[in-house]
Protein backbone atom coordinates (compact mmCIF):
# COMPACT_ATOMS: atom_id res chain seq x y z
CA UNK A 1 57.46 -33.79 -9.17
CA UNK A 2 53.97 -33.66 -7.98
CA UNK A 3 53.09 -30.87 -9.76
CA UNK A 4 54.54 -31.89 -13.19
CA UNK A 5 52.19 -34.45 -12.44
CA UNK A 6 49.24 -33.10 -11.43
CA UNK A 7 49.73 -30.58 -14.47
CA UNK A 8 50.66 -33.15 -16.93
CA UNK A 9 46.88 -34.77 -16.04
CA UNK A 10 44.87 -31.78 -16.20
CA UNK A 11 46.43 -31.20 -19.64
CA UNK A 12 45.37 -35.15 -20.49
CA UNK A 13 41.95 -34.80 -18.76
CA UNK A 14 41.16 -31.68 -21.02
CA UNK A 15 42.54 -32.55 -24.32
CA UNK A 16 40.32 -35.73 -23.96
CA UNK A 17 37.36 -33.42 -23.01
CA UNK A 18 37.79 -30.97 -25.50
CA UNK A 19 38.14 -33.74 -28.22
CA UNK A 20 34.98 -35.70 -26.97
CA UNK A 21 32.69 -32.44 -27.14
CA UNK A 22 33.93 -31.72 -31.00
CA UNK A 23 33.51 -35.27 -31.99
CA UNK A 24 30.73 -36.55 -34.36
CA UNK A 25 29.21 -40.24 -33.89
CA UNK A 26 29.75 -42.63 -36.71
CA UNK A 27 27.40 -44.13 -38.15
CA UNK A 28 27.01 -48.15 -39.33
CA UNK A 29 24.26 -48.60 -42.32
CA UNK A 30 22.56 -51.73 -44.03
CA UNK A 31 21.62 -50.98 -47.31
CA UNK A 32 19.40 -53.92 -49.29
CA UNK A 33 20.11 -53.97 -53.20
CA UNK A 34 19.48 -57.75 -53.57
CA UNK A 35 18.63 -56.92 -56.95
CA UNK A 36 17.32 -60.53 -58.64
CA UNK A 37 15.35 -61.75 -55.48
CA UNK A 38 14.45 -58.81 -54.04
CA UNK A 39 14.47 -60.25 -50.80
CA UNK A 40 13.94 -58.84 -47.56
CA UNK A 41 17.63 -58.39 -45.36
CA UNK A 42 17.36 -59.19 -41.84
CA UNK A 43 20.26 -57.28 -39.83
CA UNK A 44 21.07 -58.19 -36.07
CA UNK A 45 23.73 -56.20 -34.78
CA UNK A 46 25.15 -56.05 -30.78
CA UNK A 47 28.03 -54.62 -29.15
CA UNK A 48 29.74 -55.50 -25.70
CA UNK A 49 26.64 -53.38 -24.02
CA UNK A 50 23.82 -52.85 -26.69
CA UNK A 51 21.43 -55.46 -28.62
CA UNK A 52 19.80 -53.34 -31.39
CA UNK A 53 17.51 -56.42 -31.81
CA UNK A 54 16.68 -57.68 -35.31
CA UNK A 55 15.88 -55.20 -38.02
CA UNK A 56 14.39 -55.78 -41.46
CA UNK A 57 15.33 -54.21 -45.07
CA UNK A 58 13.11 -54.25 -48.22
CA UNK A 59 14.94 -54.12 -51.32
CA UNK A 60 15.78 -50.71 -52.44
CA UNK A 61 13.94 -49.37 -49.48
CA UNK A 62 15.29 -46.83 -46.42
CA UNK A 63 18.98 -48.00 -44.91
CA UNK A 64 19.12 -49.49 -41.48
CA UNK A 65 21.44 -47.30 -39.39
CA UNK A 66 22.19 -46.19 -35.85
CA UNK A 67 25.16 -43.37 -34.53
CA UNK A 68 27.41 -43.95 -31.67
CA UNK A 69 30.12 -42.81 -29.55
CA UNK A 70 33.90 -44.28 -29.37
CA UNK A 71 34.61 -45.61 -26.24
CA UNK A 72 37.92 -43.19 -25.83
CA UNK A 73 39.80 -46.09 -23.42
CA UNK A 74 37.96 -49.47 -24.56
CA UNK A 75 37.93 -50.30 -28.28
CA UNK A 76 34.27 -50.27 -29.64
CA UNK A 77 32.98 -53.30 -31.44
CA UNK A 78 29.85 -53.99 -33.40
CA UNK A 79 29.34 -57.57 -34.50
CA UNK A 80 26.27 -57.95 -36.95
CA UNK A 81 24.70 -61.05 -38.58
CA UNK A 82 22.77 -60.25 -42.12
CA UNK A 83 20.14 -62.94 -43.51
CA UNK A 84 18.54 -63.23 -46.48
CA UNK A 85 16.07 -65.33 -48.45
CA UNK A 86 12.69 -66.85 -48.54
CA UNK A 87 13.72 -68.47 -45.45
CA UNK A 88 16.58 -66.60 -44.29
CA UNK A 89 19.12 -69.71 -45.38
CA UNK A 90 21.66 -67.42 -45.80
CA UNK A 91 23.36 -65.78 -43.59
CA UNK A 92 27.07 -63.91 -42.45
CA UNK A 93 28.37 -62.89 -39.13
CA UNK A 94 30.87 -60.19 -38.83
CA UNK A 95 32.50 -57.28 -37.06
CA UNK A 96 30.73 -54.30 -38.51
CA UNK A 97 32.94 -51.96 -37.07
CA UNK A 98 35.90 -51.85 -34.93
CA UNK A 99 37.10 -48.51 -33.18
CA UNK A 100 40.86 -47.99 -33.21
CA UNK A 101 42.88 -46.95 -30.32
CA UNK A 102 42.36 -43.34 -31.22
CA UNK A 103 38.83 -42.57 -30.93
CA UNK A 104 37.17 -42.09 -34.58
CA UNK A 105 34.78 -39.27 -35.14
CA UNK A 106 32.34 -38.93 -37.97
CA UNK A 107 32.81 -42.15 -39.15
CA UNK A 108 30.45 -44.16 -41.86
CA UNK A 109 30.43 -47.10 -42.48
CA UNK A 110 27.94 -48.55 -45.39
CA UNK A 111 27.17 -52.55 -45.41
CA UNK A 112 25.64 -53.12 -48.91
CA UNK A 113 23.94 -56.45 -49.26
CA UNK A 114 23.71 -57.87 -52.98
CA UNK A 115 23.47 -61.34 -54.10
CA UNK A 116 27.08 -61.95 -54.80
CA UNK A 117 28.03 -60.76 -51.32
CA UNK A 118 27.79 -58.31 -48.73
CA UNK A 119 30.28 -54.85 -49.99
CA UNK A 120 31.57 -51.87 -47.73
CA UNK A 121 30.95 -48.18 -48.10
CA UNK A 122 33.81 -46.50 -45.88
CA UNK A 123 33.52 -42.66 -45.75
CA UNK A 124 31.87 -42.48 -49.02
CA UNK A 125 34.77 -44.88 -50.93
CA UNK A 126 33.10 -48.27 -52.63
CA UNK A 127 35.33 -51.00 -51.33
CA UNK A 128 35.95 -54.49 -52.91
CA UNK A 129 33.32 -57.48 -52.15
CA UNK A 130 34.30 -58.05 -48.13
CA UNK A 131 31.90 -60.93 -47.95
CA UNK A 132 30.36 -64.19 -49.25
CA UNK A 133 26.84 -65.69 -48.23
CA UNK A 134 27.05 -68.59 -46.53
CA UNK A 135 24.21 -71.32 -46.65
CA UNK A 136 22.95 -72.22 -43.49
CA UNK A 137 23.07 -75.88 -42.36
CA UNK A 138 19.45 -77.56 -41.27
């Protein structure tokens, strides 16, 4: 019995290994196409570890992005909040990504920003509007 074991957790300890060194990070962009203001975005993203700090994104200019690693036995989580506007009234919070229980490799995952709402990019599919702007309270 002990060595079923021990064998059966060698086999686990190098399937996970193997699968780790072959696996690409994802990726999480912020693209800014707020077309009829032309505003600037502000993204703020964190995870359970990492602050990225705040980040800004001229209309039409480069993306905002950063790469990562699944955590293979804790589910990874980015939460961002986008603002835009003269005075950054509006804003959205949200889980920019959410690693399953399988670890995901290669992933991308493309936040557009546009006046009517914030859209996602999965893997190079256009998705439906995800998100409205909401108006911040003074």
């Amino acid at each position: 019995m002990i060595n079923f074991s021990f064998v059966f957790l060698i086999t686990i300890v190098l399937f996970v290994g193997l699968h780790e060194a072959k696996c690409r990070k994802n990726t999480v962009a912020f693209q800014n196409k707020l077309g009829k203001s032309h505003s600037t975005l502000e993204v703020h993203c964190k995870s359970k570890d990492d602050d990225l700090g705040v980040h800004l994104v001229k209309f039409n200019g480069h993306a905002y992005k950063f790469r990562f690693g699944d955590n293979s036995f804790i589910r990874t989580k980015w939460d961002c909040v986008l603002r835009k506007g003269p005075k950054m009234e509006y804003v959205q919070g949200f889980r920019a990504y959410t690693g399953g229980f399988v670890r995901k490799c290669g992933e991308s995952y493309i936040w557009i920003a546009k006046d009517d709402g914030i859209y996602l990019s999965r893997n190079g599919k256009l998705m439906a509007q995800k998100l409205d702007w909401s108006k911040k309270k003074k």
